[in-house]
Protein backbone atom coordinates (compact mmCIF):
# COMPACT_ATOMS: atom_id res chain seq x y z
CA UNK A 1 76.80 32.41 143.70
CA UNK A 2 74.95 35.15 145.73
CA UNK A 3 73.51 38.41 145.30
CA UNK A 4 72.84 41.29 147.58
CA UNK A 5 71.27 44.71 147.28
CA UNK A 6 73.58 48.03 147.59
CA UNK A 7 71.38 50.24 149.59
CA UNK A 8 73.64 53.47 148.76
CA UNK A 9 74.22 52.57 144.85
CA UNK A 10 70.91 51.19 144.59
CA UNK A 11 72.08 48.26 142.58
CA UNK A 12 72.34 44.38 142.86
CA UNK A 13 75.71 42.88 143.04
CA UNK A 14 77.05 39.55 143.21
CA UNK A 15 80.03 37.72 145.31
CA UNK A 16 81.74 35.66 142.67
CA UNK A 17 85.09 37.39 141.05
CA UNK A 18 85.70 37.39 137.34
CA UNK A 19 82.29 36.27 136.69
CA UNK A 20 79.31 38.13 134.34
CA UNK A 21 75.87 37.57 135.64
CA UNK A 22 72.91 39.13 133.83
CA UNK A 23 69.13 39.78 135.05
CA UNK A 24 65.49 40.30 133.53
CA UNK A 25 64.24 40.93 130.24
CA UNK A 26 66.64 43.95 129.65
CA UNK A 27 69.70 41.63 130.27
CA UNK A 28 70.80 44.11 132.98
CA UNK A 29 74.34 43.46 134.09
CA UNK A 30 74.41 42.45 138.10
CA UNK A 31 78.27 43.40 139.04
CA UNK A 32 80.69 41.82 140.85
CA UNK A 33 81.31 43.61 144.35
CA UNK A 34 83.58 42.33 147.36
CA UNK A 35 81.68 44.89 149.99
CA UNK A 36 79.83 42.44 151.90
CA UNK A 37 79.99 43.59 155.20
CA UNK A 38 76.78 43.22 156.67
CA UNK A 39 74.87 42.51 153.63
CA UNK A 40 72.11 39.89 153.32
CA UNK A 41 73.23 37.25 150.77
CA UNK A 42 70.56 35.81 148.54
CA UNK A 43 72.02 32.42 147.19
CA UNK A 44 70.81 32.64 143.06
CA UNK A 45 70.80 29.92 140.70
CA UNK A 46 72.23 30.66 137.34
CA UNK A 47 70.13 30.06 134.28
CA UNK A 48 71.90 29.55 130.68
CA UNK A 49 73.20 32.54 129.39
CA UNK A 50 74.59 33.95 132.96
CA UNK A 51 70.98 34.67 133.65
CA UNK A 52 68.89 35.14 136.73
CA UNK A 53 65.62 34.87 136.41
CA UNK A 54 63.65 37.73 137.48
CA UNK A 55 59.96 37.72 138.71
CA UNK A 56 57.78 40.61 138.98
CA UNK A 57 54.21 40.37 141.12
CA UNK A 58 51.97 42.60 139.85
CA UNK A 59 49.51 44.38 141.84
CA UNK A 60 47.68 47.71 142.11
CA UNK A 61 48.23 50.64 144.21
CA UNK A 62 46.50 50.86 148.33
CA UNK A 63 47.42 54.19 149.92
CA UNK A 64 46.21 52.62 153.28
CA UNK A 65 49.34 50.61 153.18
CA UNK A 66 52.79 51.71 154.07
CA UNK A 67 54.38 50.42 150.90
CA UNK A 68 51.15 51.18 149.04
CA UNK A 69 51.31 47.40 147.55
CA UNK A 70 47.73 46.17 147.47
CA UNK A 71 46.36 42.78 146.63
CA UNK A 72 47.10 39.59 148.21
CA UNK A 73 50.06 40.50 150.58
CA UNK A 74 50.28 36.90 152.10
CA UNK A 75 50.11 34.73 148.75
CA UNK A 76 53.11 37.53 147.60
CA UNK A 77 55.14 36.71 150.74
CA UNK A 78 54.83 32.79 150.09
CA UNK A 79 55.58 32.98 147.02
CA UNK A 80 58.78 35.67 147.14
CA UNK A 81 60.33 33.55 150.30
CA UNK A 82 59.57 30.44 147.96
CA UNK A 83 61.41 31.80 144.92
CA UNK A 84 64.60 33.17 146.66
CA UNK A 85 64.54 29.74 148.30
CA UNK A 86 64.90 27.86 144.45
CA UNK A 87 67.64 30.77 143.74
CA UNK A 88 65.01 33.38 141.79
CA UNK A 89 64.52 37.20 142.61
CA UNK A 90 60.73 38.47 143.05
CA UNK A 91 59.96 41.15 143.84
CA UNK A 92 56.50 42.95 144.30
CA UNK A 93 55.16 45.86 142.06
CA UNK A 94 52.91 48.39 141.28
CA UNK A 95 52.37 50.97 138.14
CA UNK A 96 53.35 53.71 140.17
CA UNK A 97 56.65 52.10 140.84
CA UNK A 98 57.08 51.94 136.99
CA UNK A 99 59.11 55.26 135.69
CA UNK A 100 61.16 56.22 133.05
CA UNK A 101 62.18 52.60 131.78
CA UNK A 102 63.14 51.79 135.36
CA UNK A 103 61.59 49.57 137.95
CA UNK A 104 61.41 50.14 141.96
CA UNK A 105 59.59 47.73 143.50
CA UNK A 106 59.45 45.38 146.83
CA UNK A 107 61.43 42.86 148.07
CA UNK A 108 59.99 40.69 151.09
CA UNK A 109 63.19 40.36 153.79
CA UNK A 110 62.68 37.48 155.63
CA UNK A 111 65.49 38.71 158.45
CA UNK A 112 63.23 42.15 159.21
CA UNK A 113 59.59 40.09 158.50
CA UNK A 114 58.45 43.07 155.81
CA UNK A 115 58.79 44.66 152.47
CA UNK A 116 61.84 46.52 151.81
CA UNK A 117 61.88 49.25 148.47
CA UNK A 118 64.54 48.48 145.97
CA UNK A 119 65.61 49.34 142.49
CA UNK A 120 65.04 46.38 140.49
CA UNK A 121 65.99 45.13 136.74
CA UNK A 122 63.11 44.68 134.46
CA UNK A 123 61.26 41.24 135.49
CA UNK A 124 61.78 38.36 132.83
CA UNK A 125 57.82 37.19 133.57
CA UNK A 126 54.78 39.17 135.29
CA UNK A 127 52.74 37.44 137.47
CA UNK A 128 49.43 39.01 137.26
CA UNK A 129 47.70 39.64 140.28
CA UNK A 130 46.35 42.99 140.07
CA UNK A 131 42.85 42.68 142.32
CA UNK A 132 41.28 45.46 140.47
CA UNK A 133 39.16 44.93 137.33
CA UNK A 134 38.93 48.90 137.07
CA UNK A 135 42.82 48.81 137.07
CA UNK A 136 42.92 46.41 134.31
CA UNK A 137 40.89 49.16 132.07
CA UNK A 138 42.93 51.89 133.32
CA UNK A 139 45.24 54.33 130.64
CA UNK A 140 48.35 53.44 133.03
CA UNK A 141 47.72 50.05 133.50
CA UNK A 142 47.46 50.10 129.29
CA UNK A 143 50.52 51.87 129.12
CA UNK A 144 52.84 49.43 130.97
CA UNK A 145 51.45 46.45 129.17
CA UNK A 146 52.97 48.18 125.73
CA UNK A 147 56.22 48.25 127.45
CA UNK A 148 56.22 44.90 128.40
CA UNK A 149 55.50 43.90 125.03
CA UNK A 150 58.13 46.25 123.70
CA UNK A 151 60.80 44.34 125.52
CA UNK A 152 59.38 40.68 125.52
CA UNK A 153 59.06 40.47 128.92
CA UNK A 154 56.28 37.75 129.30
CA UNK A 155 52.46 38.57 130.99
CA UNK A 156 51.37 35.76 133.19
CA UNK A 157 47.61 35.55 132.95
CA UNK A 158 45.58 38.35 130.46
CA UNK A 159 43.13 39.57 133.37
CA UNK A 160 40.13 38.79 135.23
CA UNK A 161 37.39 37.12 132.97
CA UNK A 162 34.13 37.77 132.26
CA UNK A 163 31.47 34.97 133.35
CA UNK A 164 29.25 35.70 130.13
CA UNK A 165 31.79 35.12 127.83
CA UNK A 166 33.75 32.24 129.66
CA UNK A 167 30.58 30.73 129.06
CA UNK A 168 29.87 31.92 125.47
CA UNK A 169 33.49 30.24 124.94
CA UNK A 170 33.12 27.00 126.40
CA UNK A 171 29.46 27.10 124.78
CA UNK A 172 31.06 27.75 121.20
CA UNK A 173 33.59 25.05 121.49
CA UNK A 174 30.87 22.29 122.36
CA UNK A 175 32.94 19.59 124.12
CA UNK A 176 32.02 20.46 127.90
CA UNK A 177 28.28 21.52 127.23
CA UNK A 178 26.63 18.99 129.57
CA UNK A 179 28.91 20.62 132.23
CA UNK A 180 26.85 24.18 130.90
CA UNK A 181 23.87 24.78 132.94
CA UNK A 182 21.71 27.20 131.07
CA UNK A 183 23.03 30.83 130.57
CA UNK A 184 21.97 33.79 129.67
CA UNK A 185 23.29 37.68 129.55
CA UNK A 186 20.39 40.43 131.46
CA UNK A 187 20.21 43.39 128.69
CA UNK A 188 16.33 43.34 129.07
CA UNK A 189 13.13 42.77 131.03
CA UNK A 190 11.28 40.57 128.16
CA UNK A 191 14.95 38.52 128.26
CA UNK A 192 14.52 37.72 131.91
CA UNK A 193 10.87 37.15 132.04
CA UNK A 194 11.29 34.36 129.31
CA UNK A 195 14.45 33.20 131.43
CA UNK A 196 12.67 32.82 134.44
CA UNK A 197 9.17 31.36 132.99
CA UNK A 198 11.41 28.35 131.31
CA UNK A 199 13.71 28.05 134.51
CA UNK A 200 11.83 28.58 137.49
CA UNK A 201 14.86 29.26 139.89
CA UNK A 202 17.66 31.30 138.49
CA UNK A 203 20.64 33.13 140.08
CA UNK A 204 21.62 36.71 138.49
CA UNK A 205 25.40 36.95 138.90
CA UNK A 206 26.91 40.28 138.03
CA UNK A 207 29.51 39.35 134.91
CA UNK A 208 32.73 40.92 136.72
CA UNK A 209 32.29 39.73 139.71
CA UNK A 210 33.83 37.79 142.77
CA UNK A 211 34.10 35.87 145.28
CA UNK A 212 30.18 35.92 145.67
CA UNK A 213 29.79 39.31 145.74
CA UNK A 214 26.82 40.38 144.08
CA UNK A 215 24.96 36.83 143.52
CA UNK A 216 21.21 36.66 144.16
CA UNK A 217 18.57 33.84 143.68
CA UNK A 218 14.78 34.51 141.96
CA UNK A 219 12.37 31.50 142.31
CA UNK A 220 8.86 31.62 140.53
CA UNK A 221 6.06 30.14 142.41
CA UNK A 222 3.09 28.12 141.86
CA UNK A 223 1.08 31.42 142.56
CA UNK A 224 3.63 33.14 140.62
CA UNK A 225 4.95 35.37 143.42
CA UNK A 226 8.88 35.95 142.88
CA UNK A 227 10.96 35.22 145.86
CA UNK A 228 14.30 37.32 145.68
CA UNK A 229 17.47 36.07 148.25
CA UNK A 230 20.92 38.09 148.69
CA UNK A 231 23.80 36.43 150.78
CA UNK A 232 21.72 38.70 154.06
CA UNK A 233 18.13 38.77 153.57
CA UNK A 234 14.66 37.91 150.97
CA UNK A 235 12.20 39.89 149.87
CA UNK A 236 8.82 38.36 147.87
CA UNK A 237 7.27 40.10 145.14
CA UNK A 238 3.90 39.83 144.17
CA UNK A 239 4.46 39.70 140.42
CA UNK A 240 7.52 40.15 137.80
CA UNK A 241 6.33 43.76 136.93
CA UNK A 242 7.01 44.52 140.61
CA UNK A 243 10.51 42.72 140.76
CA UNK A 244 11.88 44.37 137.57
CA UNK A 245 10.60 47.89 138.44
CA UNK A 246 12.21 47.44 141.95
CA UNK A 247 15.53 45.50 141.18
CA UNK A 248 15.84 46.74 137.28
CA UNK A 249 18.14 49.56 137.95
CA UNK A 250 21.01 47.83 139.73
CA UNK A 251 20.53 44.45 137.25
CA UNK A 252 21.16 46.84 134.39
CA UNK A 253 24.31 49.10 135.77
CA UNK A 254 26.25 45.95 136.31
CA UNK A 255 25.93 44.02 133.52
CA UNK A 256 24.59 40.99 135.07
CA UNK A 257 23.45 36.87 133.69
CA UNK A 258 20.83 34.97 134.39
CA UNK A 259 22.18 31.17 135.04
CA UNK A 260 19.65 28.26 135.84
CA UNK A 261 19.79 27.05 139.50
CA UNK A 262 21.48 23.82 139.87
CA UNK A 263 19.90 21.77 142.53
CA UNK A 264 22.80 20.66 144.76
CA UNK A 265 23.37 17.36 145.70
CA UNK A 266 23.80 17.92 150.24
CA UNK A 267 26.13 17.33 152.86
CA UNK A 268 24.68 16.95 156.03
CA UNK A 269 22.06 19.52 155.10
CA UNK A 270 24.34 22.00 153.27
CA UNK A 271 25.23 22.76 149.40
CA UNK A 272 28.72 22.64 148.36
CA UNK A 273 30.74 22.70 145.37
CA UNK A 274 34.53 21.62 144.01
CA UNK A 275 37.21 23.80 143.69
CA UNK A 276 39.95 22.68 141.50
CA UNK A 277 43.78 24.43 141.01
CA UNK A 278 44.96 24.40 137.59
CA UNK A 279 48.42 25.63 136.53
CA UNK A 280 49.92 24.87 132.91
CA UNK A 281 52.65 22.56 132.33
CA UNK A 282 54.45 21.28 129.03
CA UNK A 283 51.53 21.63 126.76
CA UNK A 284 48.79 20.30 129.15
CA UNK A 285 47.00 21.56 131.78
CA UNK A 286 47.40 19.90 135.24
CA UNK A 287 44.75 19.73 138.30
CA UNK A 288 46.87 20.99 141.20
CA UNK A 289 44.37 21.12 143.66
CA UNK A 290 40.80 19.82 144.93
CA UNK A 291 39.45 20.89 147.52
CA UNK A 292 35.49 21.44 148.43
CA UNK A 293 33.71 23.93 150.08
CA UNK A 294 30.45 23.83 151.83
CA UNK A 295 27.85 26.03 152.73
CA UNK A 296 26.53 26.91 156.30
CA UNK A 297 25.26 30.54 157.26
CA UNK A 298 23.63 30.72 153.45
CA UNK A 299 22.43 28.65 150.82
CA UNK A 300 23.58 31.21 147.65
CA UNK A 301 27.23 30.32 147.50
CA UNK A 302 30.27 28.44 149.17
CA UNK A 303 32.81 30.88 149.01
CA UNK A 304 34.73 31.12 152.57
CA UNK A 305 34.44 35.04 152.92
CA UNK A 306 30.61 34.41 152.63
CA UNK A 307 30.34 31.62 155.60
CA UNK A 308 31.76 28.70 153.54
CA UNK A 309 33.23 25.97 155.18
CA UNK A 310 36.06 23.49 154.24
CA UNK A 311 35.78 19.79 154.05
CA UNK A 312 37.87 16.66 153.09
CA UNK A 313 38.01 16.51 149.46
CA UNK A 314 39.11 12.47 149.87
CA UNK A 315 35.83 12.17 151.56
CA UNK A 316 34.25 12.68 148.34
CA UNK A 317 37.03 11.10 145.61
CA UNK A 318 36.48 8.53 143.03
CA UNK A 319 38.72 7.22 139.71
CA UNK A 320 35.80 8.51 138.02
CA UNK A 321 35.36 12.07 139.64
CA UNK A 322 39.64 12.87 139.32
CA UNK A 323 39.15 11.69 135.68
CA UNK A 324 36.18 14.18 134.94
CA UNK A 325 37.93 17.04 136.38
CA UNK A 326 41.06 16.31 134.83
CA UNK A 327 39.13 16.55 131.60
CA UNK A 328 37.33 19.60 132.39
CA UNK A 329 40.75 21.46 133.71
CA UNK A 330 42.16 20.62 130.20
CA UNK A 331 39.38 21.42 127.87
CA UNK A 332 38.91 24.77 130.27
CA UNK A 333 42.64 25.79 129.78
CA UNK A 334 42.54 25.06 126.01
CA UNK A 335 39.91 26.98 125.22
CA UNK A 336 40.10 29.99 127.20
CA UNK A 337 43.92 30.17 126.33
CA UNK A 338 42.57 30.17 122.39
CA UNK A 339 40.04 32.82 123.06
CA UNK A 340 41.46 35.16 126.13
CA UNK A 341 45.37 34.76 125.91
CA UNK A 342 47.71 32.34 127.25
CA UNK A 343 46.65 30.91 131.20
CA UNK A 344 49.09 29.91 133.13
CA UNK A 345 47.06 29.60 136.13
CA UNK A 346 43.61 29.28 137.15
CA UNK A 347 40.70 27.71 139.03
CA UNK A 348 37.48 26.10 138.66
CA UNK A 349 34.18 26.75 140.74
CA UNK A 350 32.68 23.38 140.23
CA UNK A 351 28.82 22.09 141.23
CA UNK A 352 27.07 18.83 141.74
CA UNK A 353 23.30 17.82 141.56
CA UNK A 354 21.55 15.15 142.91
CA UNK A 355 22.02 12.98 140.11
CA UNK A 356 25.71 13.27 140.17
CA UNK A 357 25.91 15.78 137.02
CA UNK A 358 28.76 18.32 137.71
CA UNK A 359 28.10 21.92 136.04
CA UNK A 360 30.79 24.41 135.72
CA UNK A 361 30.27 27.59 137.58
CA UNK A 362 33.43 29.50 137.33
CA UNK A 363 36.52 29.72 136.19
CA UNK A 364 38.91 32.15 138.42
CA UNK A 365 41.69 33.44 136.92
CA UNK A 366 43.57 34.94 139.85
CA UNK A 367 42.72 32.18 142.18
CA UNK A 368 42.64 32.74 145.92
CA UNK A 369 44.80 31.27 148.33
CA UNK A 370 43.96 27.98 149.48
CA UNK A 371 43.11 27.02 153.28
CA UNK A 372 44.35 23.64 152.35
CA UNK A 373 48.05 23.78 153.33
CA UNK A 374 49.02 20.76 150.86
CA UNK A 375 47.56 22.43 147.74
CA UNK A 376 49.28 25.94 148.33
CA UNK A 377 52.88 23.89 148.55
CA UNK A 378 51.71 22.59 145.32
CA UNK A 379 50.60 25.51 143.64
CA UNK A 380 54.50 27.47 144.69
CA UNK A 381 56.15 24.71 143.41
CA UNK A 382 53.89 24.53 140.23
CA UNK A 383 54.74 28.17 139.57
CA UNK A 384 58.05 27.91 140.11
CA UNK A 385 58.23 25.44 137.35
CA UNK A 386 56.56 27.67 135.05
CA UNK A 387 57.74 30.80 135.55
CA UNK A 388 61.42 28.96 134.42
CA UNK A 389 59.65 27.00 131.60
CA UNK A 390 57.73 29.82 130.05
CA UNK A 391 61.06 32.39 130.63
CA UNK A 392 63.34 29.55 129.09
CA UNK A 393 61.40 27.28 126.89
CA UNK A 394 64.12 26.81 124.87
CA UNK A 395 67.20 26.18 126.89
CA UNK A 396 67.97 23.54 129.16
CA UNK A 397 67.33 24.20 132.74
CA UNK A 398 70.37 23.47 135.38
């Protein structure tokens, strides 16, 4: 069977005569139309009950873009060409698309290489990747999460997490402690101080942040002169007072942590750290993806946008090494899923010293695309799975 979009009646149709179809979490009928002169056919695959399974990717508003979808354009392309390829319609969403019970939203035509605007039935799962934590808060934002609820369409992935309480819940639980390095939430000077006299070397990483934005180091030395680094330049301090009554004002307005400095086992001079793909399947969580990233123009973080670079994770592999973040991935999902909401997806920032200890950094719940071509195949399959296993958990899948 096919489907195609009706640009004048602003409705999907499908091709086969004498047969219902349905779509989405409002079981909207798709009708049967023989007016397929120049239309684009979509080949669909039906799902028990005469159902087609309906994604929605959620993202946030960007009035410096013609369709005004913001967010991760390119993973939403892969991933909408990937789904119409395995017979599912995605389509691409914000909350100002969202009006009066009915959805418009974007469909990614591979003929014209862009986004067209459709009217589209009520998605059967949301794929969360709104790229604004501000959004996330926001009264509209609020308001279309009670609809959702209202007619059991399912939320993939809560929201961005906090790094002070991923930690306070991985803490609480106890089994991945002595991946835990020392943590510990900025609400005062005295709190810092006592931080940084036990410590020594400390990073201050703002709780709501990402992809290194924000991070800073703070060594005490012999002399007990503070060195401060940022990802672009140091500064020295003569003594704490100094440092707090300089730095204390933009420490405090973000609602930063204090974390003990790991020191990092080297590759050919340079820090670097795992990153590990996690996506959800049949009551266990599943590593997806390992990759590493390494450090070059800066010593603060990996991350790619800050000057990271990628290298081989088979370089590195061991029995031992998949085992341990196998174990991590699982005890990660588990526990956040308890304490956050369900995760269907996620990553891991993960660190190594120079005995060989790894220490969990961060866990990234909108993970970014991969460089690694292998592990972004993986992950669009790995979704695709889910998004039919969580939308029909109990009915068999053609």
């Amino acid at each position: 069977m096919n489907i195609f979009y009706d640009s004048v009646s602003e409705s999907w149709c499908h091709d086969q005569k004498d047969t219902v179809l349905f779509a989405g979490a409002a079981d909207e009928e798709i009708n049967y139309s023989n007016e397929l002169s120049g239309q684009r056919l979509f080949p669909i695959t039906e799902f028990p009950g005469s159902r087609l399974l309906v994604v929605g990717i959620m993202t946030s508003f960007n009035p410096k873009k013609e369709t005004g979808l913001g967010g991760n354009l390119a993973l939403f392309q892969d991933l909408s060409l990937y789904l119409f390829q395995h017979g599912i319609l995605p389509y691409a969403f914000t909350g100002k698309d969202f009006a009066s019970g009915s959805m418009r939203g974007y469909v990614f035509s591979y003929d014209s290489n862009k986004w067209i605007e459709c009217k589209m039935p009520l998605p059967d799962i949301v794929y969360n990747r709104i790229p604004s934590r501000g959004y996330e808060a926001s009264a509209e934002f609020q308001s279309l999460m009670s609809h959702f609820i209202e007619h059991h369409v399912i939320f993939f992935n809560p929201g961005f997490l906090d790094k002070y309480l991923m930690f306070e819940a991985l803490l609480d639980d106890g089994s991945l402690i002595k991946y835990l390095p020392a943590t510990a939430i900025l609400q005062k000077r005295d709190c810092l101080e006592a931080f940084l006299d036990t410590h020594r070397h400390i990073y201050l990483k703002p709780c709501k942040g990402s992809q290194g934005k924000g991070i800073y180091t703070l060594r005490k030395n012999p002399d007990d002169t503070l060195l401060f680094n940022s990802l672009k330049h140091s500064e020295t301090f003569s003594n704490f007072a100094s440092f707090w009554e300089t730095k204390k004002k933009d420490l405090l307005k973000r609602n930063y942590l204090a974390q003990r400095a790991v020191v990092p086992k080297k590759l050919l001079g340079h820090r670097y750290d795992y990153r590990v793909l996690v996506h959800y399947e049949k009551g266990f969580y599943k590593v997806t993806g390992k990759a590493v990233r390494m450090s070059q123009l800066q010593e603060i973080t990996t991350h790619t946008p800050r000057g990271g670079k990628l290298y081989p994770y088979q370089n590195l592999q061991s029995k031992r090494l998949n085992l341990t973040l196998a174990r991590i991935a699982q005890k990660c999902g588990e526990i956040l899923s308890k304490k956050i909401g369900f995760l269907g997806e996620f990553s891991i920032d993960i660190g190594e010293d120079e005995s060989g200890s790894l220490f969990i950094y961060e866990v990234n719940s909108k993970p970014m695309q991969f460089d690694e071509e292998e592990i972004e195949a993986n992950r669009l399959l790995h979704l695709k799975n889910l998004f039919m296993e969580l939308t029909f958990s109990n009915r068999k899948i053609k």
